[in-house]
C-alpha atoms as a PDB file:
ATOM      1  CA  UNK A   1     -24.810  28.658 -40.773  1.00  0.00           C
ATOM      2  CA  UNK A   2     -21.615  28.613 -38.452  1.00  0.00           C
ATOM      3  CA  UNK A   3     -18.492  29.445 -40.843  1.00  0.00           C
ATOM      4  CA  UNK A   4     -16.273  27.583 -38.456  1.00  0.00           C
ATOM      5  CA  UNK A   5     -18.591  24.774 -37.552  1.00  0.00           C
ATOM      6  CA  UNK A   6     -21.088  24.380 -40.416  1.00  0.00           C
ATOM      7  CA  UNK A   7     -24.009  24.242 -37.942  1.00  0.00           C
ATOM      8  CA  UNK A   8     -27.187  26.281 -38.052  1.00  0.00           C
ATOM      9  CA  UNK A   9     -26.659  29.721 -36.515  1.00  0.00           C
ATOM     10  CA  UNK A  10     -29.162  32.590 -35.923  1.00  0.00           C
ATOM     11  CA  UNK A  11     -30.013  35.626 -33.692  1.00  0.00           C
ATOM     12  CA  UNK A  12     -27.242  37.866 -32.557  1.00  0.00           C
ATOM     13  CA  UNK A  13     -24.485  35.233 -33.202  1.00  0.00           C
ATOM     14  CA  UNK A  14     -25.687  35.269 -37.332  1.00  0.00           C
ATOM     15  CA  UNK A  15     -25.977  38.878 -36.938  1.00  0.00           C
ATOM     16  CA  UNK A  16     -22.127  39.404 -35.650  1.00  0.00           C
ATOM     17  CA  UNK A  17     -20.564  36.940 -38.091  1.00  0.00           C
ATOM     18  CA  UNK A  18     -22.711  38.523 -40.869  1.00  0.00           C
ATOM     19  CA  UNK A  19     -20.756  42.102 -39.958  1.00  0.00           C
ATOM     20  CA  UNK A  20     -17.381  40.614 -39.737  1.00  0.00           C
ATOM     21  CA  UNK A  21     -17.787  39.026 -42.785  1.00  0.00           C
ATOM     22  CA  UNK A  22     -18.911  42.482 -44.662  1.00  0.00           C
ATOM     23  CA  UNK A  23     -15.927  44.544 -42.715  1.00  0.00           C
ATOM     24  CA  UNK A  24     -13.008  41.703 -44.054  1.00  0.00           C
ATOM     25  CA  UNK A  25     -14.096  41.417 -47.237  1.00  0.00           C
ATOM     26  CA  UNK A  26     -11.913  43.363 -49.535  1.00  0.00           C
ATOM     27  CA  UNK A  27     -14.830  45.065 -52.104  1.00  0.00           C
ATOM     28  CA  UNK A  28     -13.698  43.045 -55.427  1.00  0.00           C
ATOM     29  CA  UNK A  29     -12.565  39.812 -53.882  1.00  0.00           C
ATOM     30  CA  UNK A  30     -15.495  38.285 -54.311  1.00  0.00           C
ATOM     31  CA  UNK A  31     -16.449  36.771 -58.015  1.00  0.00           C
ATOM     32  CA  UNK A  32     -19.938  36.517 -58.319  1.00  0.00           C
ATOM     33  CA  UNK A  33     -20.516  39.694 -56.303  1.00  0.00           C
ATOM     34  CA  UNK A  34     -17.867  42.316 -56.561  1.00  0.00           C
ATOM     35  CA  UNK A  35     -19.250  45.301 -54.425  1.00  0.00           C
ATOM     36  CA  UNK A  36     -19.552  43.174 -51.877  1.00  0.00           C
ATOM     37  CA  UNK A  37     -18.031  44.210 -48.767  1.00  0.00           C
ATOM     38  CA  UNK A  38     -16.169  47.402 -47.576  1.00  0.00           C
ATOM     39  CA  UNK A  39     -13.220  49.430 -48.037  1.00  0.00           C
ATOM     40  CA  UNK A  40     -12.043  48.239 -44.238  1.00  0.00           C
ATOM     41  CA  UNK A  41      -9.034  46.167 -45.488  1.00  0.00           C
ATOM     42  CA  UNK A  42      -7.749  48.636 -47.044  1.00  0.00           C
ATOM     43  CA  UNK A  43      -7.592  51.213 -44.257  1.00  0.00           C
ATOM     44  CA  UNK A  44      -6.040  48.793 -41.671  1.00  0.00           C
ATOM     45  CA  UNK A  45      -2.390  49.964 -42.370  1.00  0.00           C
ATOM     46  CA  UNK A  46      -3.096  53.502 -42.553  1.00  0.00           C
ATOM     47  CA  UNK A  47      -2.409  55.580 -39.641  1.00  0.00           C
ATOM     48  CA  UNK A  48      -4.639  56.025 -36.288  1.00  0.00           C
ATOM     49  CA  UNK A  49      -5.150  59.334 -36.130  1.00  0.00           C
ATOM     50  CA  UNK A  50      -8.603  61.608 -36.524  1.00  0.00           C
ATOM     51  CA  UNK A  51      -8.042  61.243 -40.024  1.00  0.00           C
ATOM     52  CA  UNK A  52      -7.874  57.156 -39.647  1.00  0.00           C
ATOM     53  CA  UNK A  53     -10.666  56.949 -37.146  1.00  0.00           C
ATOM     54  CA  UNK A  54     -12.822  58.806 -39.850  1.00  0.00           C
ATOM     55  CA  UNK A  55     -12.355  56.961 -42.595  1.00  0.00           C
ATOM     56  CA  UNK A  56     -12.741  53.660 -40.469  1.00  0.00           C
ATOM     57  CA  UNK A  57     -16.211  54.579 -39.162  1.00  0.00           C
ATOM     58  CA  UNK A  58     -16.963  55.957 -42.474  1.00  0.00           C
ATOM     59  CA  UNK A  59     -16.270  52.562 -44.547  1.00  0.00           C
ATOM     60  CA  UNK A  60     -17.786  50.625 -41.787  1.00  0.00           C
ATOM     61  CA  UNK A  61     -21.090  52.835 -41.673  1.00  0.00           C
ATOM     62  CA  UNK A  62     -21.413  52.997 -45.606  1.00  0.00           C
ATOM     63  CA  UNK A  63     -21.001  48.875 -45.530  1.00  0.00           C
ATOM     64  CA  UNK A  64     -23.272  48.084 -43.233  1.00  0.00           C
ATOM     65  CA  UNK A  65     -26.088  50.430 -44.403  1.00  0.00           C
ATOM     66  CA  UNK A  66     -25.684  48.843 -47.748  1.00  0.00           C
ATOM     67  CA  UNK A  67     -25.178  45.160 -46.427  1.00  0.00           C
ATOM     68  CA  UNK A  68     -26.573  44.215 -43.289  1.00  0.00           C
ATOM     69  CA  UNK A  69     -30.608  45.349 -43.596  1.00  0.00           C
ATOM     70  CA  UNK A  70     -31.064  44.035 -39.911  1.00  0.00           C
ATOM     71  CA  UNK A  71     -29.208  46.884 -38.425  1.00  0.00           C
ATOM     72  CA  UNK A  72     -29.411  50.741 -38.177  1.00  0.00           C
ATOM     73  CA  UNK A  73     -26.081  51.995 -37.137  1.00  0.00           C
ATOM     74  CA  UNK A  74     -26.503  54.953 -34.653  1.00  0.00           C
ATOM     75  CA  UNK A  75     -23.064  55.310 -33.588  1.00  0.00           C
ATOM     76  CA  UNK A  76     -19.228  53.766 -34.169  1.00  0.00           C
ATOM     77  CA  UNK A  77     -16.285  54.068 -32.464  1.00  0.00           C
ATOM     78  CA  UNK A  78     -13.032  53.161 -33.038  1.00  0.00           C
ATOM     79  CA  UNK A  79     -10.733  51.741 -30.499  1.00  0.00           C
ATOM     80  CA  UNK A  80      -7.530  51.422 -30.503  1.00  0.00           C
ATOM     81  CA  UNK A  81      -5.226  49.414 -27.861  1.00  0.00           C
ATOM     82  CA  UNK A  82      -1.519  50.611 -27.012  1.00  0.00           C
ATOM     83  CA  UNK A  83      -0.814  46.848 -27.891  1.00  0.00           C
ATOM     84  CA  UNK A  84      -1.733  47.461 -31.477  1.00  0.00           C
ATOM     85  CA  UNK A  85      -4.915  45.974 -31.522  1.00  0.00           C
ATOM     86  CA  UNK A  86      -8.126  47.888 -32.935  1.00  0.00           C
ATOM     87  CA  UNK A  87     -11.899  46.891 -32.276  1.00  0.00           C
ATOM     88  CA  UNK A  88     -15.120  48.380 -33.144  1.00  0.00           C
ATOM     89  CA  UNK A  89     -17.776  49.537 -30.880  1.00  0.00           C
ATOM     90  CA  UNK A  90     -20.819  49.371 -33.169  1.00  0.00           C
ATOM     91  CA  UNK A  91     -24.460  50.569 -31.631  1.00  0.00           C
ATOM     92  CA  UNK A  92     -27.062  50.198 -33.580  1.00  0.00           C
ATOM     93  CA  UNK A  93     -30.701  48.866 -33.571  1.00  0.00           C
ATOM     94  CA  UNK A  94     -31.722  45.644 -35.086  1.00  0.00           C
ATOM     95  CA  UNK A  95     -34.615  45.664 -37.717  1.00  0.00           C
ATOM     96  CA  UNK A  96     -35.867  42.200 -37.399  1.00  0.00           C
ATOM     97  CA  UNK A  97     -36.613  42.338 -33.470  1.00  0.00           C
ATOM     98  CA  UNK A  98     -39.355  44.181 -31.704  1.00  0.00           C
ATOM     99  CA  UNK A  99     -38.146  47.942 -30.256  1.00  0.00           C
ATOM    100  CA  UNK A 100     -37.773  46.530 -26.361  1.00  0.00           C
ATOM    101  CA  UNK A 101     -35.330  44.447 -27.762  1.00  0.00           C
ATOM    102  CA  UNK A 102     -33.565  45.951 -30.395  1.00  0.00           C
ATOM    103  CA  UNK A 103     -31.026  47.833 -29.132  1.00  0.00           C
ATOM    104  CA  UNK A 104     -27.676  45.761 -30.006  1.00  0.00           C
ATOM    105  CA  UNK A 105     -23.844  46.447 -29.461  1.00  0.00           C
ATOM    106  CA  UNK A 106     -21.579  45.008 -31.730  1.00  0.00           C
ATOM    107  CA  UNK A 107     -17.978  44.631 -30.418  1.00  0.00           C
ATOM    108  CA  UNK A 108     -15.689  44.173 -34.107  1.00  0.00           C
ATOM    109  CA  UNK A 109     -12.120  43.117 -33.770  1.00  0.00           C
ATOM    110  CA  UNK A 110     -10.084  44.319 -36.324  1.00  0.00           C
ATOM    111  CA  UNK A 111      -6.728  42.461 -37.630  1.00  0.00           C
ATOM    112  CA  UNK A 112      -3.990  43.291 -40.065  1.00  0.00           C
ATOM    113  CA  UNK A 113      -3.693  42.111 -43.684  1.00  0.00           C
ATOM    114  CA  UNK A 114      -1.456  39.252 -43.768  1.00  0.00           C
ATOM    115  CA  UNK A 115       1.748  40.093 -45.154  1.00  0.00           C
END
């Protein structure tokens, strides 16, 4: 289901808002299921360097290997805009879908914690 719209979703478009909503959840924030998520929001502040970049593609590999079954993350990059804004580049191959078509790239933007 659509968490904007309400209306039935599936395929890819499930599949993206499924990994958003795994890489913004703080781990604890959610009651009935407190290791959900991924330590993501928590490393948006820190600094961009190699040291950064790691630990992003770390928390989002470790999350997504725990939480999203339909995927098999080969390879994540970080990107990071002069503007300030960071994004994802997630390749990885999709579980549910035959091997011709499971190759899938996964493009993440990443915001800020509000103040």
């Amino acid at each position: 289901m659509d968490a904007r719209t309400g209306r039935s979703l599936g395929g890819e478009a499930h599949l993206r808002q499924s990994v958003a909503d795994i890489l913004s959840t703080p781990i604890g924030s959610r009651v009935a299921r407190r290791d959900y998520g991924s330590l993501l929001p928590e490393l948006l502040d820190q600094p961009m360097n190699a040291l950064g970049r790691m630990r992003l593609i770390a928390a989002t590999a470790l999350a997504l290997s725990r939480w999203e079954r339909r995927l098999r993350v080969s390879a994540i990059r970080v990107d990071a805009r002069a503007d300030g804004r960071v994004s994802l580049a997630i390749d990885a191959t999709r579980t549910d879908l035959p091997a011709p078509n499971a190759r899938a790239r996964l493009i993440v933007p990443l915001a800020p914690r509000p103040a």
